[in-house]
N, C-alpha and C. Protein backbone atom coordinates (compact mmCIF):
# COMPACT_ATOMS: atom_id res chain seq x y z
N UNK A 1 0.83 -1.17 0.00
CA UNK A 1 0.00 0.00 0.00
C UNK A 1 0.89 1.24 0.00
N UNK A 2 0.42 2.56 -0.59
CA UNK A 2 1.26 3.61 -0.73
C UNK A 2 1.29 3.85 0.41
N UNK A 3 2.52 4.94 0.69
CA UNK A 3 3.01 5.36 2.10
C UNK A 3 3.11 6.82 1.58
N UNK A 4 2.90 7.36 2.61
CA UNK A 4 3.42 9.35 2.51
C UNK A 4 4.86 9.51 2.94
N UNK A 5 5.09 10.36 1.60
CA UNK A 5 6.50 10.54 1.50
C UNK A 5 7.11 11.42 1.85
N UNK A 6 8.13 12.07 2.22
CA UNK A 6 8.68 12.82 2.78
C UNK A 6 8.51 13.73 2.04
N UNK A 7 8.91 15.63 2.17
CA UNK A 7 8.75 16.60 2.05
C UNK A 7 9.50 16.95 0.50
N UNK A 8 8.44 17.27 -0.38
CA UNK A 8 9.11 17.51 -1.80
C UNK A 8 10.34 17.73 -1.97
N UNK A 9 10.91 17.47 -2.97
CA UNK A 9 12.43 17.68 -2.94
C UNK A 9 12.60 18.79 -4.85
N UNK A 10 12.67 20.55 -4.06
CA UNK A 10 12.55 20.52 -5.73
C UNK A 10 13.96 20.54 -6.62
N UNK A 11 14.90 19.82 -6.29
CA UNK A 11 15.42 19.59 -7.39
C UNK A 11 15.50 17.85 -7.66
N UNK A 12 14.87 16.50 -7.23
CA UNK A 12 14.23 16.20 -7.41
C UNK A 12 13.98 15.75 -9.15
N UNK A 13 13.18 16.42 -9.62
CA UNK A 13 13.17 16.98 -11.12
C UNK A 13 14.02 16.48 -11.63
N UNK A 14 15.01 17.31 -11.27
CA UNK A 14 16.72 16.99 -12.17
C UNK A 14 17.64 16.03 -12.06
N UNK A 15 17.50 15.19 -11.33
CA UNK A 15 17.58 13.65 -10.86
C UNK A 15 17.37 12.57 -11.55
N UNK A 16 17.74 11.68 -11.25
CA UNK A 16 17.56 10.34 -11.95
C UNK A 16 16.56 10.04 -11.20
N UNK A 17 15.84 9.19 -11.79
CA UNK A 17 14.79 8.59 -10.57
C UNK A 17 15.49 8.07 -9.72
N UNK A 18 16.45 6.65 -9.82
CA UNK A 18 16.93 6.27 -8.36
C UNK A 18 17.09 7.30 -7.50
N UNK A 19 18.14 8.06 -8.00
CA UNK A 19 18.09 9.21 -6.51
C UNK A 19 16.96 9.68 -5.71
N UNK A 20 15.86 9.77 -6.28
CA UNK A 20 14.97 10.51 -5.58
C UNK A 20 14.38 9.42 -4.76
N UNK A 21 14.74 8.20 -4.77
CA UNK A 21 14.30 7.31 -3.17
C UNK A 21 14.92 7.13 -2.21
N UNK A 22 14.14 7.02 -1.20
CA UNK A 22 15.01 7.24 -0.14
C UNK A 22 15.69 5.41 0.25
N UNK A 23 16.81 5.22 1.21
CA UNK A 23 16.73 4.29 1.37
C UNK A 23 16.10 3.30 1.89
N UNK A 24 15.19 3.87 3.01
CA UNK A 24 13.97 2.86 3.85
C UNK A 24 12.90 2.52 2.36
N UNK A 25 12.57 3.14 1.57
CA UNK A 25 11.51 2.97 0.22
C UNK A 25 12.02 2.20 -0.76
N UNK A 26 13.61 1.58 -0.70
CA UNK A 26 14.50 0.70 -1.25
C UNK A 26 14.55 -0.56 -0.74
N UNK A 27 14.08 -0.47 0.68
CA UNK A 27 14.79 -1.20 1.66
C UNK A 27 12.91 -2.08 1.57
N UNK A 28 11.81 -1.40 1.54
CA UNK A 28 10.28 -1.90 1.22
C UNK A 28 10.48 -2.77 -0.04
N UNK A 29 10.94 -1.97 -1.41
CA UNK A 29 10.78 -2.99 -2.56
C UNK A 29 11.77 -3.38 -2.68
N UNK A 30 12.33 -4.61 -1.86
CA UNK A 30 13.66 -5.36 -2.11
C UNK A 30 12.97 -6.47 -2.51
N UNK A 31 11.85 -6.98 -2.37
CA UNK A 31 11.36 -8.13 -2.73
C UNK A 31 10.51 -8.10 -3.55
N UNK A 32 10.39 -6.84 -4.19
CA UNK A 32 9.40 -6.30 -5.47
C UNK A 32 10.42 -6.57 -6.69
N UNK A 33 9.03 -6.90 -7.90
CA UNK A 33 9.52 -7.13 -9.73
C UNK A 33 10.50 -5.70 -9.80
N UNK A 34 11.53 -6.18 -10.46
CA UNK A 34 12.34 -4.77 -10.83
C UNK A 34 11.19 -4.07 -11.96
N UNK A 35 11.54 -2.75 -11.62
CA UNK A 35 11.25 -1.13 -11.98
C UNK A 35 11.81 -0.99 -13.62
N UNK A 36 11.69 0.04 -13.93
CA UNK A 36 12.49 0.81 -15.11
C UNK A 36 11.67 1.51 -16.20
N UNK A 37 11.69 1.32 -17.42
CA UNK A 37 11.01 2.25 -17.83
C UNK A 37 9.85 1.72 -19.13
N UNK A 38 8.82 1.90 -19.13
CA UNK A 38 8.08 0.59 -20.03
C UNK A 38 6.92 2.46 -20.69
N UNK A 39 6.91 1.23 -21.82
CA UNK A 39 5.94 2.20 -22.62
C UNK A 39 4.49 1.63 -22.08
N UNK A 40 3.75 2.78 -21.66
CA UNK A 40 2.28 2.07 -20.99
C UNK A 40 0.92 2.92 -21.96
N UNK A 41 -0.18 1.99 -22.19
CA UNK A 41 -1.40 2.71 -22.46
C UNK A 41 -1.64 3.31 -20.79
N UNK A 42 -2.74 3.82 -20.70
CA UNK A 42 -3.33 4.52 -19.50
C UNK A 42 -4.86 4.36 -19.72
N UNK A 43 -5.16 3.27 -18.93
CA UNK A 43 -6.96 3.03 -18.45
C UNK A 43 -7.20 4.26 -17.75
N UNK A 44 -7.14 4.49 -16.77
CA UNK A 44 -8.16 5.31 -16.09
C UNK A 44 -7.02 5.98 -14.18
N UNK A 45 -7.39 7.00 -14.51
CA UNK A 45 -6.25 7.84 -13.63
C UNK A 45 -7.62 8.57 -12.52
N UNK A 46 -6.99 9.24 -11.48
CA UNK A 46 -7.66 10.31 -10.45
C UNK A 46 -7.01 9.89 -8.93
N UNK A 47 -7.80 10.66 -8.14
CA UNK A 47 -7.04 11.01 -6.68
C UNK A 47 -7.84 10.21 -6.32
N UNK A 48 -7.26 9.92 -4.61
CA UNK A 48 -7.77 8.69 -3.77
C UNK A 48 -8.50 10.09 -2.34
N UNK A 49 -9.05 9.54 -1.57
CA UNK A 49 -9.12 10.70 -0.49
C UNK A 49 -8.39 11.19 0.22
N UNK A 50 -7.34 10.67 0.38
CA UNK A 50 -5.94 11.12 1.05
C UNK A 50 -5.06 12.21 -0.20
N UNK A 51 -5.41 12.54 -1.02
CA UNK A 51 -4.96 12.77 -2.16
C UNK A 51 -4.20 12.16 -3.20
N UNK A 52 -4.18 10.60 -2.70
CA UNK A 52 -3.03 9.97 -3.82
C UNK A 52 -3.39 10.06 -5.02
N UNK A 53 -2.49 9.93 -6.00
CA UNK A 53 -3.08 10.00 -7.57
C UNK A 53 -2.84 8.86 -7.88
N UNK A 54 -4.01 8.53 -8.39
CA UNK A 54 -3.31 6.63 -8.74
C UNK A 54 -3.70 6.48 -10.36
N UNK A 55 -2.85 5.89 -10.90
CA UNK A 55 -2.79 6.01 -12.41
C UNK A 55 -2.86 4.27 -13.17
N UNK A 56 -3.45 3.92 -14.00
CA UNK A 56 -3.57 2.76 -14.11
C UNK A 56 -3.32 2.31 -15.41
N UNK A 57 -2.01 1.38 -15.58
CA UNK A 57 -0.88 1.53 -16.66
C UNK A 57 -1.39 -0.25 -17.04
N UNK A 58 -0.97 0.01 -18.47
CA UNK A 58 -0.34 -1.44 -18.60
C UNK A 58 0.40 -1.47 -20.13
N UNK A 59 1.87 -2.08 -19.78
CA UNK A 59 2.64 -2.11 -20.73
C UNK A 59 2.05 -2.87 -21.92
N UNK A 60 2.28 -1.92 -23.13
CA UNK A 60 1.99 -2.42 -24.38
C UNK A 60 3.14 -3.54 -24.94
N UNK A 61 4.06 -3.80 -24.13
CA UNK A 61 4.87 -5.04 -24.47
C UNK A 61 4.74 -6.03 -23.74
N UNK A 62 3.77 -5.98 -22.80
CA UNK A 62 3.40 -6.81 -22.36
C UNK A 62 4.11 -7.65 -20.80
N UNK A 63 5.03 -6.29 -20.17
CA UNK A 63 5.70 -6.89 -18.60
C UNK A 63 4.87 -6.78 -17.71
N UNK A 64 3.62 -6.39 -18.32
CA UNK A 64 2.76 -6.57 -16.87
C UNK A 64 1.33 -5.97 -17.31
N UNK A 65 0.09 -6.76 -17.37
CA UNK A 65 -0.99 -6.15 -17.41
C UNK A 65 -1.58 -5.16 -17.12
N UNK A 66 -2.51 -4.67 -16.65
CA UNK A 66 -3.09 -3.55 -16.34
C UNK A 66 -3.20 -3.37 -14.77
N UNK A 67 -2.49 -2.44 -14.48
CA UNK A 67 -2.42 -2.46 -13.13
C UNK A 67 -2.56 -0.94 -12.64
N UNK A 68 -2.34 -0.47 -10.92
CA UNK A 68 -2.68 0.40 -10.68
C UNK A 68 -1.46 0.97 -9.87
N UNK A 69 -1.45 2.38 -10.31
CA UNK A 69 -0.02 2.70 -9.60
C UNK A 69 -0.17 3.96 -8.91
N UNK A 70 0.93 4.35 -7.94
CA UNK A 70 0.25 5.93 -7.48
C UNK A 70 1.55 7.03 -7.86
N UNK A 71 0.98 7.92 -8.03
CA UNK A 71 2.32 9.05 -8.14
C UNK A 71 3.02 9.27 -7.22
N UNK A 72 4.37 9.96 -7.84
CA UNK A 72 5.04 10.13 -6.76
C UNK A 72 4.72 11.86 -6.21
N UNK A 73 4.89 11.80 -4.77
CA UNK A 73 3.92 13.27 -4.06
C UNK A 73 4.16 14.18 -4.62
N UNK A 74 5.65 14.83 -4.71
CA UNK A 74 5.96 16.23 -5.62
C UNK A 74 5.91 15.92 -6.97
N UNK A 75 5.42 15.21 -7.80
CA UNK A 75 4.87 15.20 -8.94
C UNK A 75 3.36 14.78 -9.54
N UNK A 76 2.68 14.97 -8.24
CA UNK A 76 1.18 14.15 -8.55
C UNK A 76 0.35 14.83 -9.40
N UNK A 77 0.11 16.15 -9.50
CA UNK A 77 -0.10 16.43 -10.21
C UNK A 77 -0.42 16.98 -11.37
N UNK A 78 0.45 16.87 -11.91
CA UNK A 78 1.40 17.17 -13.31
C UNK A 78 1.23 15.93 -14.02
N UNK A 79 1.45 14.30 -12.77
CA UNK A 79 1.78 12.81 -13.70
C UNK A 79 0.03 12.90 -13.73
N UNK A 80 -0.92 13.39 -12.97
CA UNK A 80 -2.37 13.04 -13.50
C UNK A 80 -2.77 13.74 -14.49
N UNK A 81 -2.49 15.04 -14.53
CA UNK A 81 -2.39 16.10 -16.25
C UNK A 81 -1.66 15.20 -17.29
N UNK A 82 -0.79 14.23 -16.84
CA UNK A 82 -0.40 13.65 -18.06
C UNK A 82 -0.79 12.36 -18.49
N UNK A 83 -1.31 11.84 -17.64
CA UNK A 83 -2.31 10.76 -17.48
C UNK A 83 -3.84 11.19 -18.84
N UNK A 84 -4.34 12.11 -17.81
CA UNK A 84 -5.27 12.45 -18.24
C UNK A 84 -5.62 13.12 -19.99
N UNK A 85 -4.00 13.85 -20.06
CA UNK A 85 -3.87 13.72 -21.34
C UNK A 85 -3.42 13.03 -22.54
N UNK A 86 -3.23 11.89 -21.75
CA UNK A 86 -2.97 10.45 -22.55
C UNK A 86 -4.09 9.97 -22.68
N UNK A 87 -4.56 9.86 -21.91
CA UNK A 87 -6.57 9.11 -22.15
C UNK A 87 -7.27 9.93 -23.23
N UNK A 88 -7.60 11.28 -22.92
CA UNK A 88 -8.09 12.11 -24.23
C UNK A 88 -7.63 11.76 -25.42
N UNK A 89 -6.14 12.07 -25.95
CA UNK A 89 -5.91 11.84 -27.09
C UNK A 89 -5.27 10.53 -27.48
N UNK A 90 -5.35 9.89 -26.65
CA UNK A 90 -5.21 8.18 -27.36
C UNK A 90 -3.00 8.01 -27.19
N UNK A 91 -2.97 8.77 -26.96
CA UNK A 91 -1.38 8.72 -27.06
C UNK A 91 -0.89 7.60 -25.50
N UNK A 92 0.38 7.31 -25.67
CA UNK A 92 1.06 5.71 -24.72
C UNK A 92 1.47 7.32 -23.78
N UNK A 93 2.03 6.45 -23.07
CA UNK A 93 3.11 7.26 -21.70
C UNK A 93 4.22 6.69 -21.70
N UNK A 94 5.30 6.94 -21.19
CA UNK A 94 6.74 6.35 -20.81
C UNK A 94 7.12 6.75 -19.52
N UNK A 95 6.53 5.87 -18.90
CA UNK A 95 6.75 5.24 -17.07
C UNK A 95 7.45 4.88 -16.63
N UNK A 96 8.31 5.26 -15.80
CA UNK A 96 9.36 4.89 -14.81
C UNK A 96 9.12 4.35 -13.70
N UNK A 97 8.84 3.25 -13.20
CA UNK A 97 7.92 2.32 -11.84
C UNK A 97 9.39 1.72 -11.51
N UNK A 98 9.10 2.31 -9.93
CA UNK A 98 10.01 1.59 -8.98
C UNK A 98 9.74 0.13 -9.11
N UNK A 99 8.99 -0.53 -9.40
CA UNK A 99 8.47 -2.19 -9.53
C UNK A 99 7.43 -2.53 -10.39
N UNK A 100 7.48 -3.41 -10.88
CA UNK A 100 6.32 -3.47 -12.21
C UNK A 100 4.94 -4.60 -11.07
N UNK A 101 5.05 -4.48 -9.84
CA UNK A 101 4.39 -4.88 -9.35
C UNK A 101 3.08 -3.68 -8.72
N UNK A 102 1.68 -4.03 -8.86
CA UNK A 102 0.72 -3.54 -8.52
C UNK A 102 1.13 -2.81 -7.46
N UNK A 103 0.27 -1.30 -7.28
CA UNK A 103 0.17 -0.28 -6.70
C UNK A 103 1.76 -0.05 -5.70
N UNK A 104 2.75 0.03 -6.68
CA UNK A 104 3.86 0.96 -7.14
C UNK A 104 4.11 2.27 -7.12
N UNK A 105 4.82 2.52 -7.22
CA UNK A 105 5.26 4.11 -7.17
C UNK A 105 5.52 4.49 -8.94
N UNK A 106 5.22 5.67 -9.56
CA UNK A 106 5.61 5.72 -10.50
C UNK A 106 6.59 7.32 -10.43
N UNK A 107 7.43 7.47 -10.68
CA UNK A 107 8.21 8.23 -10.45
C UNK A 107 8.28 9.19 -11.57
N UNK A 108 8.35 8.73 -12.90
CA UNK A 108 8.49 10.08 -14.05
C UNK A 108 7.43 9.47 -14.72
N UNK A 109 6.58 10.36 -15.73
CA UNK A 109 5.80 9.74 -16.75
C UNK A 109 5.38 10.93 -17.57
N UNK A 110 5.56 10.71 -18.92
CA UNK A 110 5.70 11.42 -20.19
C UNK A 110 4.93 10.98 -21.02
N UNK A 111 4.07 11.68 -21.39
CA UNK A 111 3.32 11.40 -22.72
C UNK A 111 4.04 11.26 -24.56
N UNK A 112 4.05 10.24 -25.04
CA UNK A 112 4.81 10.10 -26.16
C UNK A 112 4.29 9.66 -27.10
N UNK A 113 4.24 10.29 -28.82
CA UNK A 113 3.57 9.57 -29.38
C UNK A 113 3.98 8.23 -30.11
N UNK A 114 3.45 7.25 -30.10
CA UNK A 114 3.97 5.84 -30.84
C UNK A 114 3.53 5.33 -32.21
């Protein structure tokens, strides 16, 4: 289950994704599917009541069905504007998931056309 993350980091941004985890959030998915970067359609995105944004990916190559993931906090939402503008116009995303395992962290995500 998602956890609340520590206090935005804004440079962050300019980072690789690894960097921007901390080690206890390394130390959780040690026994999680490795992460990296997969081209995803986008079913259906929005906030939870706590505010999570949970976004619901599934690789068009097929590492993992349709599943549900949440943003990461200082980027939530910006990755649901891009979510959301992947659903409108039919266009994939390019997702960076700490684990290709269900309700994940997704760390960068870019709308791209294929």
């Amino acid at each position: 289950m998602p956890t609340t993350l520590d206090k935005p980091n804004p440079k962050a941004a300019f980072t690789p994704p690894e960097s921007v985890l901390s080690a206890e959030s390394l130390k959780s998915e040690s026994n999680a599917s490795p992460g990296g970067w997969f081209i995803c359609e986008v079913g259906a995105a929005g906030p939870a009541e706590d505010g999570t944004i949970y976004i619901q990916l599934r690789d068009v190559g097929g590492a993992f069905p349709l599943h549900w993931y949440y943003a990461v906090s200082n980027e939530r939402k910006e990755m649901l504007a891009t979510a959301l503008a992947a659903i409108t116009s039919g266009f994939r995303v390019s997702a960076y998931l700490v684990s290709k395992d269900e309700y994940s962290q997704i760390n960068r995500l870019y709308i791209v056309r294929s």
